[in-house]
PDB file of N, CA and C in Angstrom:
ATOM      1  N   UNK A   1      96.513  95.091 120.399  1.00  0.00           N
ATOM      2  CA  UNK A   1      97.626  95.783 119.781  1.00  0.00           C
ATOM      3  C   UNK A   1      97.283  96.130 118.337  1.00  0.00           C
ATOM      4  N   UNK A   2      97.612  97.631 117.824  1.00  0.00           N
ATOM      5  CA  UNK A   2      96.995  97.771 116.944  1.00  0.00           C
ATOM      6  C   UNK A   2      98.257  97.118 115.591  1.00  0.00           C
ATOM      7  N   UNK A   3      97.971  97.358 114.173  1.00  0.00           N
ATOM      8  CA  UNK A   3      98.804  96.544 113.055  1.00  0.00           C
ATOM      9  C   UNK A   3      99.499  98.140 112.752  1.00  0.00           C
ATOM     10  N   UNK A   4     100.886  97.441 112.152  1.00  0.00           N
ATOM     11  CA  UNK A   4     101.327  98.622 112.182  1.00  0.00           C
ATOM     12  C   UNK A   4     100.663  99.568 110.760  1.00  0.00           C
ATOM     13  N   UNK A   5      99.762  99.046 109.684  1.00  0.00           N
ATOM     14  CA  UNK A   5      99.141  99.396 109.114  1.00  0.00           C
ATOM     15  C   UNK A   5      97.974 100.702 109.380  1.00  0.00           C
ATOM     16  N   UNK A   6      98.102 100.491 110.660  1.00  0.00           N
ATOM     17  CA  UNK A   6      96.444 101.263 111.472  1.00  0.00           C
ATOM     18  C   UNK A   6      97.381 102.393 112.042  1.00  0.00           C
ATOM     19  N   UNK A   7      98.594 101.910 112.502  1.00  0.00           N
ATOM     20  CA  UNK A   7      99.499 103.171 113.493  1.00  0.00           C
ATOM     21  C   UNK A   7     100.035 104.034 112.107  1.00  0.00           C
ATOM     22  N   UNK A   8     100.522 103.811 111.280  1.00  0.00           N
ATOM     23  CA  UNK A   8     100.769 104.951 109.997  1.00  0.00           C
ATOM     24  C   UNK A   8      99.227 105.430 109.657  1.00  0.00           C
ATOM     25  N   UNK A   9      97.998 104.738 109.469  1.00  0.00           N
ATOM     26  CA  UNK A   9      97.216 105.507 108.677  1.00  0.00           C
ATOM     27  C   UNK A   9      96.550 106.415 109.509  1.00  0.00           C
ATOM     28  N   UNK A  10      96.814 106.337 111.023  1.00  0.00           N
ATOM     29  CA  UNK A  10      96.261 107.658 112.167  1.00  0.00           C
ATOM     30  C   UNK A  10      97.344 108.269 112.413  1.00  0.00           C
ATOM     31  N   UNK A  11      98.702 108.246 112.272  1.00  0.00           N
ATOM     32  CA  UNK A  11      99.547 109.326 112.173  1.00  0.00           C
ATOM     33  C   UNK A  11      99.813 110.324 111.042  1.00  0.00           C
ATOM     34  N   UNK A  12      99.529 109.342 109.938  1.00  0.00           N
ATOM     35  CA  UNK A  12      99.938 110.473 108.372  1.00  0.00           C
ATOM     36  C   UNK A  12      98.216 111.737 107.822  1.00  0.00           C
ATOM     37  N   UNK A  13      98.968 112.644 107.442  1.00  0.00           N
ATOM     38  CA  UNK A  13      98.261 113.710 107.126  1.00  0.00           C
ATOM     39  C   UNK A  13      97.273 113.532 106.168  1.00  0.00           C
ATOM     40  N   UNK A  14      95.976 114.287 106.869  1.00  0.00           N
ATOM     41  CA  UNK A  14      95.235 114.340 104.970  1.00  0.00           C
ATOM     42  C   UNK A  14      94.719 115.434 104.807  1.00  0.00           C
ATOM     43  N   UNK A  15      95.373 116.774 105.269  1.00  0.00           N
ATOM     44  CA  UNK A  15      95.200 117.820 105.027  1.00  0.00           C
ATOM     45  C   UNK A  15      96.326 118.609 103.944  1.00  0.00           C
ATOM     46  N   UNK A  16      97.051 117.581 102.889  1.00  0.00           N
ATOM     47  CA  UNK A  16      98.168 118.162 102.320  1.00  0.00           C
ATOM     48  C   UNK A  16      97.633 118.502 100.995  1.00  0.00           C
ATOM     49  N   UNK A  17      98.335 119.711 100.600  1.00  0.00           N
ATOM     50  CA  UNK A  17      97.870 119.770  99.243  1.00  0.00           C
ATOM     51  C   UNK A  17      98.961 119.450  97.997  1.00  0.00           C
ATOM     52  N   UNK A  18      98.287 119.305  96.811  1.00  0.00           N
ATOM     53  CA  UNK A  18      98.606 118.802  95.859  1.00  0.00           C
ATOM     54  C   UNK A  18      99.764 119.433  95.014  1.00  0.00           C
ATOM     55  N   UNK A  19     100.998 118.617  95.182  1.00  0.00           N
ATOM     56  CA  UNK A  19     102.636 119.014  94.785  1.00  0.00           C
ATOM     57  C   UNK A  19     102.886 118.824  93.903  1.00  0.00           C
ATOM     58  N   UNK A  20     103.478 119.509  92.406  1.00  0.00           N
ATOM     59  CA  UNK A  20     104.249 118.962  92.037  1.00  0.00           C
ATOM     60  C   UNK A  20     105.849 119.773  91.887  1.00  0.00           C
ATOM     61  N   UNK A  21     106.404 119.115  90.806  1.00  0.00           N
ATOM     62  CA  UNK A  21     107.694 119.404  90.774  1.00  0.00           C
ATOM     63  C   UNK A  21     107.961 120.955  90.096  1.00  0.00           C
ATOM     64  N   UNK A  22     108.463 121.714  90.502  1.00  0.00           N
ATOM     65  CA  UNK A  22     108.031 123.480  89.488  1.00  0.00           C
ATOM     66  C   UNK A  22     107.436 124.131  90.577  1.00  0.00           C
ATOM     67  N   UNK A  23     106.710 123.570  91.784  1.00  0.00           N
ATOM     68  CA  UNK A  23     105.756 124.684  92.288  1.00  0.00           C
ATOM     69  C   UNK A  23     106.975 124.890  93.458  1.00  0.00           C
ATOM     70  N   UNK A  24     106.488 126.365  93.651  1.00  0.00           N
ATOM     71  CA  UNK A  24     107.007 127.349  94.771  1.00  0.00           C
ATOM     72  C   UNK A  24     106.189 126.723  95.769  1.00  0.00           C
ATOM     73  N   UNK A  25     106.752 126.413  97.331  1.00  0.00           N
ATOM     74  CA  UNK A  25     105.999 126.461  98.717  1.00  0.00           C
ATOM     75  C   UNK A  25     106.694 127.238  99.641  1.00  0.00           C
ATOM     76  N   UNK A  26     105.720 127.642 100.233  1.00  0.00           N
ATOM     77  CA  UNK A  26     106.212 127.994 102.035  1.00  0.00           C
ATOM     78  C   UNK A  26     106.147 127.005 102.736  1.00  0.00           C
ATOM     79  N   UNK A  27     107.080 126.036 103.143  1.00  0.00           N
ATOM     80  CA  UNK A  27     106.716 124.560 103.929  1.00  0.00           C
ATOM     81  C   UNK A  27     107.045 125.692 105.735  1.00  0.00           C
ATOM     82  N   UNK A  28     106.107 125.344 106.615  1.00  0.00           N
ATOM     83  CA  UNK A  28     106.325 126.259 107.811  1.00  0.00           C
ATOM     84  C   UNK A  28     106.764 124.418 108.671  1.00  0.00           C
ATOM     85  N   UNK A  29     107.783 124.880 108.781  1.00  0.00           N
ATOM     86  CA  UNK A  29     108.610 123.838 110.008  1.00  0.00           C
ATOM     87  C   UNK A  29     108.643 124.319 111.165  1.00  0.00           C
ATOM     88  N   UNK A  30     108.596 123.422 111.986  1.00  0.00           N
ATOM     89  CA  UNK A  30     108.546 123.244 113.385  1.00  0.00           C
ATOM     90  C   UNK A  30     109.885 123.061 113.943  1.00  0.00           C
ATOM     91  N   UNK A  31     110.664 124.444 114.467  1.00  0.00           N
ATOM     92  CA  UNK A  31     111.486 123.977 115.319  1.00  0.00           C
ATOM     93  C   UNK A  31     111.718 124.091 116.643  1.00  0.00           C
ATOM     94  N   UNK A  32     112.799 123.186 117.396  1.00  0.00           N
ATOM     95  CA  UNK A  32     112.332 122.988 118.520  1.00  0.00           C
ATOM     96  C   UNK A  32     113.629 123.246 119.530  1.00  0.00           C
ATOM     97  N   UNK A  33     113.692 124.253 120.203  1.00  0.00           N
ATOM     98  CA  UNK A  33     115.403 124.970 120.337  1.00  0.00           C
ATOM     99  C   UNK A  33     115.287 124.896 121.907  1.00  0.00           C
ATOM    100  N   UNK A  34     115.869 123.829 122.692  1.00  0.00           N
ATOM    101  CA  UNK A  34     115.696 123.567 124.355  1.00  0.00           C
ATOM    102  C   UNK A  34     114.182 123.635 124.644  1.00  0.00           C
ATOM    103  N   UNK A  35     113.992 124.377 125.845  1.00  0.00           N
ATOM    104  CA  UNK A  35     112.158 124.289 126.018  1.00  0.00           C
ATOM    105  C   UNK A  35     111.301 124.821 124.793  1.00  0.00           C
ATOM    106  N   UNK A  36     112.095 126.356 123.965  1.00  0.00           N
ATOM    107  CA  UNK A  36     110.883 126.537 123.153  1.00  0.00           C
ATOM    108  C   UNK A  36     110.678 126.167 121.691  1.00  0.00           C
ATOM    109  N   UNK A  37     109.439 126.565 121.141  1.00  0.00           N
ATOM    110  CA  UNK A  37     109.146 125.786 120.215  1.00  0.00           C
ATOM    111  C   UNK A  37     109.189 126.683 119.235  1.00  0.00           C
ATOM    112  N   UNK A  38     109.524 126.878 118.012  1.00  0.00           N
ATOM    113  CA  UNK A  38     108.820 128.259 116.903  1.00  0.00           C
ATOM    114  C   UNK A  38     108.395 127.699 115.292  1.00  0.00           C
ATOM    115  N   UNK A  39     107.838 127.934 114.948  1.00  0.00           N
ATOM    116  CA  UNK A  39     108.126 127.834 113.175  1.00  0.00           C
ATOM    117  C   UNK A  39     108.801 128.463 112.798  1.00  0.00           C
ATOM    118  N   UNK A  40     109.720 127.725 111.863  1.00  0.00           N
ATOM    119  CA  UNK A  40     110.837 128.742 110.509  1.00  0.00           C
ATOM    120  C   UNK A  40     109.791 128.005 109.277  1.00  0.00           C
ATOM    121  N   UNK A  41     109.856 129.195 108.607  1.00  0.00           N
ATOM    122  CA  UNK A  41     109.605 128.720 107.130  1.00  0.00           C
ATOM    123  C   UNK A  41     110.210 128.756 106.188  1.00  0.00           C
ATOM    124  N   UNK A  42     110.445 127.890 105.500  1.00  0.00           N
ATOM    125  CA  UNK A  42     111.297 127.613 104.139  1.00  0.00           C
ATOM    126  C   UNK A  42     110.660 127.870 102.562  1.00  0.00           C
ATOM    127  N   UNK A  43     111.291 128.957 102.280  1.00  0.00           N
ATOM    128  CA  UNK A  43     110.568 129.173 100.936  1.00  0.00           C
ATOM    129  C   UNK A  43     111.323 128.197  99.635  1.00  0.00           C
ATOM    130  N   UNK A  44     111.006 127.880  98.740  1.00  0.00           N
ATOM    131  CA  UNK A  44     112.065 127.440  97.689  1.00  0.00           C
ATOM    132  C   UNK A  44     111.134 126.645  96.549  1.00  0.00           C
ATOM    133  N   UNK A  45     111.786 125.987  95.703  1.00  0.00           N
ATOM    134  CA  UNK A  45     110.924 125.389  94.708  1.00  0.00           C
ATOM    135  C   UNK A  45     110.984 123.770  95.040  1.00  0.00           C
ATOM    136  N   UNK A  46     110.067 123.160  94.436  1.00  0.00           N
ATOM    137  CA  UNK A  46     110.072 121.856  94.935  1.00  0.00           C
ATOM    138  C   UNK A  46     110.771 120.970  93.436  1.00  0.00           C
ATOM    139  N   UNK A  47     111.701 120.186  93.959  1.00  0.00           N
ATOM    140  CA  UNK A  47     112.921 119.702  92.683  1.00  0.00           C
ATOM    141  C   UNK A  47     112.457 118.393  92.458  1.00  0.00           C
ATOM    142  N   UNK A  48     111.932 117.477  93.953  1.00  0.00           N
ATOM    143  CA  UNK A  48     111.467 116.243  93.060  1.00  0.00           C
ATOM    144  C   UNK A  48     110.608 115.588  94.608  1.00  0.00           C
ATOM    145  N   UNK A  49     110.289 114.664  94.370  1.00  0.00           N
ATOM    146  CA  UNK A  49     108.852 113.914  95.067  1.00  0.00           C
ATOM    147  C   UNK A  49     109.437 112.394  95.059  1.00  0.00           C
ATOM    148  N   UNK A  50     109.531 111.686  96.208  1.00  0.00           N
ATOM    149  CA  UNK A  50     109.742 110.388  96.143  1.00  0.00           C
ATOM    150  C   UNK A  50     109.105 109.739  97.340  1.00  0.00           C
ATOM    151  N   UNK A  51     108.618 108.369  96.650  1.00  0.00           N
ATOM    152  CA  UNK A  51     107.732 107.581  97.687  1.00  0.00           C
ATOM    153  C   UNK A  51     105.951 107.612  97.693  1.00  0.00           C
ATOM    154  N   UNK A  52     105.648 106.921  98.676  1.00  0.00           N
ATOM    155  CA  UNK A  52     104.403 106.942  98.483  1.00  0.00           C
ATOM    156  C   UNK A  52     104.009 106.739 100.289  1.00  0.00           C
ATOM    157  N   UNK A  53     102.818 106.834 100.351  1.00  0.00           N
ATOM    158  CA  UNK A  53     102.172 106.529 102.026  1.00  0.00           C
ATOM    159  C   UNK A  53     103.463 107.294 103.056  1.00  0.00           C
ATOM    160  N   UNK A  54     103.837 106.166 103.927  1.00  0.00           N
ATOM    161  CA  UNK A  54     104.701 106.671 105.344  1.00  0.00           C
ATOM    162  C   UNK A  54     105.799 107.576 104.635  1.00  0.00           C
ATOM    163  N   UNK A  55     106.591 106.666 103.454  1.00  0.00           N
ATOM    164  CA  UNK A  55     107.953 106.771 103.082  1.00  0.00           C
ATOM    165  C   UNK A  55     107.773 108.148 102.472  1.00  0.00           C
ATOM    166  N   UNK A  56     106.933 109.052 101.688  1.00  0.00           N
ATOM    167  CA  UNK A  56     106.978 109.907 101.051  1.00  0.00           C
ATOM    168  C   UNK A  56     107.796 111.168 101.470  1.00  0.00           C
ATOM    169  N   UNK A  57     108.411 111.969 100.851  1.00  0.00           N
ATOM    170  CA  UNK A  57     109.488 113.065 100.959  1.00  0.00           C
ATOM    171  C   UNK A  57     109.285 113.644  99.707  1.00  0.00           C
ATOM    172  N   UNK A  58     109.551 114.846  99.582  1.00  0.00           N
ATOM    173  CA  UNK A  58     110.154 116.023  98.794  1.00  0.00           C
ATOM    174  C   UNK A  58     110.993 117.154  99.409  1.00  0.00           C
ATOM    175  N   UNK A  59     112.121 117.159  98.176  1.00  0.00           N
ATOM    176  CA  UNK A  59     113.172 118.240  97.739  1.00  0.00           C
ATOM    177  C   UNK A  59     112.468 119.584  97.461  1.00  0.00           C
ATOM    178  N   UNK A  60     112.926 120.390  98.647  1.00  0.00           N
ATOM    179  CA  UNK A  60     112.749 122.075  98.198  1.00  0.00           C
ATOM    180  C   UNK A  60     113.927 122.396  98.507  1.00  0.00           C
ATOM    181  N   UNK A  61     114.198 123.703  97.061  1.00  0.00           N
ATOM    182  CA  UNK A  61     115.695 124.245  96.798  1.00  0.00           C
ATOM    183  C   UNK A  61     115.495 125.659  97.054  1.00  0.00           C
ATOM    184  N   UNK A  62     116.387 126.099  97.464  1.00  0.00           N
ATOM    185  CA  UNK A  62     116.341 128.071  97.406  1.00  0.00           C
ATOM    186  C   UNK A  62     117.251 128.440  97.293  1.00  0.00           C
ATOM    187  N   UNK A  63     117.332 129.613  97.265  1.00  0.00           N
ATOM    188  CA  UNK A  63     119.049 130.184  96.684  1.00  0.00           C
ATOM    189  C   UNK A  63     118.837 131.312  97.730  1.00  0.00           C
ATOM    190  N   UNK A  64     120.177 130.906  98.761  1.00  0.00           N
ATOM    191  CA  UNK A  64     120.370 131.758 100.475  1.00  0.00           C
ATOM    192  C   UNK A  64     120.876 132.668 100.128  1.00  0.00           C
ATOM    193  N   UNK A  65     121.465 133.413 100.815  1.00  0.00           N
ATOM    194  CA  UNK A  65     122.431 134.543 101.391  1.00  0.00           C
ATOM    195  C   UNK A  65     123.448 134.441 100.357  1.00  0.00           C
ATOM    196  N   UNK A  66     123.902 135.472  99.521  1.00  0.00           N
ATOM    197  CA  UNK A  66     125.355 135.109  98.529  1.00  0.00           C
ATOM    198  C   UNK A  66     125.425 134.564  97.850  1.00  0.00           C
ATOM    199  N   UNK A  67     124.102 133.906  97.484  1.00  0.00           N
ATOM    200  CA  UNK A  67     123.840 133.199  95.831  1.00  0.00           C
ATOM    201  C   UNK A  67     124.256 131.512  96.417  1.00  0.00           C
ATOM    202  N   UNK A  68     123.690 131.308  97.538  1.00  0.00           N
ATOM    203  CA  UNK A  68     124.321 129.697  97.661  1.00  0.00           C
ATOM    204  C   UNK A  68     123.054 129.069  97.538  1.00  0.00           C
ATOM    205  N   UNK A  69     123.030 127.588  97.094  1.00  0.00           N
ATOM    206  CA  UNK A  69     121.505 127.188  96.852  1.00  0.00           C
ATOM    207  C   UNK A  69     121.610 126.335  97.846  1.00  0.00           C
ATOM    208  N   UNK A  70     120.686 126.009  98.835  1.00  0.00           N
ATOM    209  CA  UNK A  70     120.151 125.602  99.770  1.00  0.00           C
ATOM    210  C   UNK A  70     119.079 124.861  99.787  1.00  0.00           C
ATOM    211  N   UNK A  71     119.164 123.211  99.500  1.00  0.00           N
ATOM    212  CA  UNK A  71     118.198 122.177  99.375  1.00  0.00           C
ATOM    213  C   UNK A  71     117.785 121.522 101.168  1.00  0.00           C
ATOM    214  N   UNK A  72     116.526 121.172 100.865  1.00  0.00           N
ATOM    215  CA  UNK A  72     116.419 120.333 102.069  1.00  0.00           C
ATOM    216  C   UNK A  72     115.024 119.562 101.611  1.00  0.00           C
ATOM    217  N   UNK A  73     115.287 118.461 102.690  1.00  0.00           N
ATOM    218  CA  UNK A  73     114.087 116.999 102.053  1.00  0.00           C
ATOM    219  C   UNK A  73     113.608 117.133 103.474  1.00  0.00           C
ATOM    220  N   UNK A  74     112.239 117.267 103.052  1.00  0.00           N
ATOM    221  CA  UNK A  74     111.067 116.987 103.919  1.00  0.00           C
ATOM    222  C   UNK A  74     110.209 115.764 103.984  1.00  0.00           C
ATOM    223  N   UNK A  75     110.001 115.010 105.211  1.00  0.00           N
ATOM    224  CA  UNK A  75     109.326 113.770 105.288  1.00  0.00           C
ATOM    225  C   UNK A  75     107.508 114.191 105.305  1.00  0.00           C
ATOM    226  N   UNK A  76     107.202 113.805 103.811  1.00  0.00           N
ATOM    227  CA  UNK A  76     105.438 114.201 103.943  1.00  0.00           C
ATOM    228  C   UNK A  76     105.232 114.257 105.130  1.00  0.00           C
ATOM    229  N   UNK A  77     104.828 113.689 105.521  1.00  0.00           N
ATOM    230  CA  UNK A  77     104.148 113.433 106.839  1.00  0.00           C
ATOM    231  C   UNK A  77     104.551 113.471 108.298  1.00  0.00           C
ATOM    232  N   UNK A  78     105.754 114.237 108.132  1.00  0.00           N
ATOM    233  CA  UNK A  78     106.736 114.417 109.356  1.00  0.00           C
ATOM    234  C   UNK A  78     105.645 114.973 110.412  1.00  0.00           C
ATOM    235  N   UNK A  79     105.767 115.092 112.051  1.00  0.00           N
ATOM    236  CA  UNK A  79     104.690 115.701 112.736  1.00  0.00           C
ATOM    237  C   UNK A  79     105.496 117.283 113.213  1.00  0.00           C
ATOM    238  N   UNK A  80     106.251 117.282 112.114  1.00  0.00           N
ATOM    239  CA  UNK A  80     107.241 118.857 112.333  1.00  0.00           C
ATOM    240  C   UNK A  80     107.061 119.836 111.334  1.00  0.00           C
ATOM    241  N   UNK A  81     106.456 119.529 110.303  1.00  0.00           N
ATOM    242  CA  UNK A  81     105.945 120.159 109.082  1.00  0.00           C
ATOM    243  C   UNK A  81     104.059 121.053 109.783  1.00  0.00           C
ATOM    244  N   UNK A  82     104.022 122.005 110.121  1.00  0.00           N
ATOM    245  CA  UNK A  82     102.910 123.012 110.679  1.00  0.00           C
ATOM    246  C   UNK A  82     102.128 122.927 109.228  1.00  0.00           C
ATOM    247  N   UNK A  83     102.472 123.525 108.138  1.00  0.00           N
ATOM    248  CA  UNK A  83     101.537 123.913 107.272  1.00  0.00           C
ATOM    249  C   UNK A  83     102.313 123.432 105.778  1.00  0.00           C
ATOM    250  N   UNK A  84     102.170 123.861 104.518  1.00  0.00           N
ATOM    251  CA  UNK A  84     102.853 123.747 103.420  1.00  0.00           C
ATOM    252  C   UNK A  84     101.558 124.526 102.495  1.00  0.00           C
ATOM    253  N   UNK A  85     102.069 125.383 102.075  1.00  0.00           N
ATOM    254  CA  UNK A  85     100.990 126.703 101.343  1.00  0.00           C
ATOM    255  C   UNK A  85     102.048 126.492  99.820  1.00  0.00           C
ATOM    256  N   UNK A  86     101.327 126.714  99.057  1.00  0.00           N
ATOM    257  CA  UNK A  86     101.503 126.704  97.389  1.00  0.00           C
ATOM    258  C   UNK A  86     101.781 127.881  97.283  1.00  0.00           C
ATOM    259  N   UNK A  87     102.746 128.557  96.453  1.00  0.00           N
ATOM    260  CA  UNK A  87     102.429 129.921  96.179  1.00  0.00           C
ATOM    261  C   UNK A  87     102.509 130.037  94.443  1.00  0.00           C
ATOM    262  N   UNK A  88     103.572 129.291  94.111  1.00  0.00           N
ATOM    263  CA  UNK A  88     102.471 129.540  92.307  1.00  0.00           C
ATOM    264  C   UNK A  88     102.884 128.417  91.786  1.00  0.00           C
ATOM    265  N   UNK A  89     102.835 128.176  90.764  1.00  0.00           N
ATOM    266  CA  UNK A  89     103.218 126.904  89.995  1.00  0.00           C
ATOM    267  C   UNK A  89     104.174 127.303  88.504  1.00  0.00           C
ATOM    268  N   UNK A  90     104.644 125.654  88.385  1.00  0.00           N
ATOM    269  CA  UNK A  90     105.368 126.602  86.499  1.00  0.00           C
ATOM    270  C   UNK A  90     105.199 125.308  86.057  1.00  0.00           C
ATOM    271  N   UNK A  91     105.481 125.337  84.809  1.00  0.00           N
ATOM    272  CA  UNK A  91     105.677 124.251  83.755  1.00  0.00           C
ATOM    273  C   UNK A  91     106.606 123.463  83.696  1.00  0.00           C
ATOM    274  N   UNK A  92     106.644 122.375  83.893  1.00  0.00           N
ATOM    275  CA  UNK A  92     107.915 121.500  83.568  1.00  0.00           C
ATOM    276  C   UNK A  92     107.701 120.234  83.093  1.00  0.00           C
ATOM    277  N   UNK A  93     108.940 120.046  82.180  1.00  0.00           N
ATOM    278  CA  UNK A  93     108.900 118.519  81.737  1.00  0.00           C
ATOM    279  C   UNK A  93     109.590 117.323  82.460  1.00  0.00           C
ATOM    280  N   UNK A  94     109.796 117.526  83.296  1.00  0.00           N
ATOM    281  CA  UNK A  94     110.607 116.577  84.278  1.00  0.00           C
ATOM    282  C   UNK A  94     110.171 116.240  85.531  1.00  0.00           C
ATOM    283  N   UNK A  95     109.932 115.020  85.753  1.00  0.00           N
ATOM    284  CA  UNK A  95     109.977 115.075  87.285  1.00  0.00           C
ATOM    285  C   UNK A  95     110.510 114.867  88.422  1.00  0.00           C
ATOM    286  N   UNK A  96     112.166 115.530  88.011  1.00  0.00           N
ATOM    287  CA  UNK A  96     113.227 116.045  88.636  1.00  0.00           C
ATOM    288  C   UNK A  96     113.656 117.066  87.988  1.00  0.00           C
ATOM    289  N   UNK A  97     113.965 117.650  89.003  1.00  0.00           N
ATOM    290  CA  UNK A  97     114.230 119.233  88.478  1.00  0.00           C
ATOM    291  C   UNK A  97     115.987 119.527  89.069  1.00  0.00           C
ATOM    292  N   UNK A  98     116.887 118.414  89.104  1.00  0.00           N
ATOM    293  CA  UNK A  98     117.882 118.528  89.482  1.00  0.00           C
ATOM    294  C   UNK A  98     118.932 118.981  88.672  1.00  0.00           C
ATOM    295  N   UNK A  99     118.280 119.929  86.853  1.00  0.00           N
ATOM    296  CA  UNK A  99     119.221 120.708  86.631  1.00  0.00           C
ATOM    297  C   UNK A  99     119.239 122.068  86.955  1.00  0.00           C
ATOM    298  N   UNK A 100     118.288 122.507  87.682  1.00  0.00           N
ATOM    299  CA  UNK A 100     118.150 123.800  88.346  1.00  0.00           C
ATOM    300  C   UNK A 100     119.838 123.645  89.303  1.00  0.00           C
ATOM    301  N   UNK A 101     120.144 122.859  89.627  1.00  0.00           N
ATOM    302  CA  UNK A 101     121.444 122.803  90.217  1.00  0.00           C
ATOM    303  C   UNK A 101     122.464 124.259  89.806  1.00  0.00           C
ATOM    304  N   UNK A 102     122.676 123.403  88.509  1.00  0.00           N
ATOM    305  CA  UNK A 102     123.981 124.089  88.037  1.00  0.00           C
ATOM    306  C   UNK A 102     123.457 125.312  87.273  1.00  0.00           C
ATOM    307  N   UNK A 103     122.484 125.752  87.145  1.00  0.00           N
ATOM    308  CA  UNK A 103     121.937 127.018  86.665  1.00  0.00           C
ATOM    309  C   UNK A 103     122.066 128.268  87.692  1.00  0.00           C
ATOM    310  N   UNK A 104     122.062 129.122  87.424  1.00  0.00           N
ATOM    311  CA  UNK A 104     122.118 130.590  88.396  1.00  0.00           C
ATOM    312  C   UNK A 104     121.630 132.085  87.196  1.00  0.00           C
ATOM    313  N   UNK A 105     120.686 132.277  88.580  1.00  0.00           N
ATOM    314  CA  UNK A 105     120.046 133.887  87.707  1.00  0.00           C
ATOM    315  C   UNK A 105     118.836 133.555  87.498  1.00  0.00           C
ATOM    316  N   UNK A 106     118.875 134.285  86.404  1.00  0.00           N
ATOM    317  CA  UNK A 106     117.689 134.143  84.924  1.00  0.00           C
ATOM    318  C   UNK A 106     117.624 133.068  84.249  1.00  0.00           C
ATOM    319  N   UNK A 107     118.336 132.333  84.603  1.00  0.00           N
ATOM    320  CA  UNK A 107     118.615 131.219  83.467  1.00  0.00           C
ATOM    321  C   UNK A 107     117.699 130.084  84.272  1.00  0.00           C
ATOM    322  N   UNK A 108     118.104 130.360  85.703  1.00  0.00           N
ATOM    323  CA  UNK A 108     117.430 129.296  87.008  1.00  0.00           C
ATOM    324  C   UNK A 108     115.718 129.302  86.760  1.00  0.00           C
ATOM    325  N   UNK A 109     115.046 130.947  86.040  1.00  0.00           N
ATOM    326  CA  UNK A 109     114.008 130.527  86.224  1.00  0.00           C
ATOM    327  C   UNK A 109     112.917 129.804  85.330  1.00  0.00           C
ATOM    328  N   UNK A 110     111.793 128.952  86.307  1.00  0.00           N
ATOM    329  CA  UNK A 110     110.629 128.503  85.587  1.00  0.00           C
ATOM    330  C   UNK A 110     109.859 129.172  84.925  1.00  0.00           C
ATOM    331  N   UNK A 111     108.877 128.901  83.692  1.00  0.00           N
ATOM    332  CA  UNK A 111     108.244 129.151  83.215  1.00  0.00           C
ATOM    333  C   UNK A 111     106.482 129.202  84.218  1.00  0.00           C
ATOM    334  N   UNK A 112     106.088 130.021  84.776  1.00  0.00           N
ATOM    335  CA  UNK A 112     104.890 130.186  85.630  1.00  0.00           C
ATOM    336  C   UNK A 112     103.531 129.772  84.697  1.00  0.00           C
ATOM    337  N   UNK A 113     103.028 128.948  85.321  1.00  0.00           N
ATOM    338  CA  UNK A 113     101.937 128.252  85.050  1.00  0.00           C
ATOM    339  C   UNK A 113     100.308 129.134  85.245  1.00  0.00           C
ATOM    340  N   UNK A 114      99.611 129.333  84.380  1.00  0.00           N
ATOM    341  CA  UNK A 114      98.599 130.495  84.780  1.00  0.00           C
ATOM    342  C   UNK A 114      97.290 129.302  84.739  1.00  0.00           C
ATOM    343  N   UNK A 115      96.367 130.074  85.089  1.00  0.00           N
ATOM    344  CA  UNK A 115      94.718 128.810  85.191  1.00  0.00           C
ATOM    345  C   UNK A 115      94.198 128.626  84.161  1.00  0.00           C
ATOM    346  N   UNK A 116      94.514 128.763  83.006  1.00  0.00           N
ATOM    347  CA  UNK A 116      94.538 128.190  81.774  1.00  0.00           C
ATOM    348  C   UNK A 116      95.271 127.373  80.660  1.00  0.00           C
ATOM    349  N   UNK A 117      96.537 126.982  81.624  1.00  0.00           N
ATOM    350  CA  UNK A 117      97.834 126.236  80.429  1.00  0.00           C
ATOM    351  C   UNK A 117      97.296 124.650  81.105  1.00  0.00           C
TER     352      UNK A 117
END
């Protein structure tokens, strides 16, 4: 019988790339609707990071249909998460970004991070 030490470290991912709080992703989810299967992807910014190994999760926020903001927490290592692609990064001093909340517009956005800051 294996330890449950050995059953998390052959289930969790090591193809993920490197998150932080400010960056834009496409997380491509796996959903699963009676027999068939599809990816939806979720675009949004990532607000905060908690945990470490099995337990790990992050907050991505977007702003839906009619200006409503639309959070959802993803389990790192869920086996429903297909891909998670970076698309740019920004600057921040926090590592929670949970006053993007009450902000809307221009005001909501980050400062974009270029390959030299």
């Amino acid at each position: 019988m294996e330890s449950w030490k050995e059953i998390i470290k052959d289930q969790s991912k090591k193809d993920l790339p490197q998150m932080n709080p400010g960056d834009t992703v496409d997380v491509h989810y796996r959903v699963v609707e009676g027999e068939k299967e599809r990816i939806q992807v979720f675009t949004g910014t990532v607000i905060s990071q908690r945990g470490s190994g099995a337990d790990a999760s992050f907050t991505v926020r977007k702003i839906g249909s009619g200006g409503i903001g639309v959070e959802r927490i993803f389990p790192l290592h869920s086996p429903f998460i297909a891909d998670i692609k970076i698309k740019k990064s920004a600057i921040v001093r926090r590592a929670k970004l949970y006053y993007l909340r009450k902000l809307k517009g221009k005001a909501a956005r980050l400062k974009e991070k270029s390959r030299f800051n």
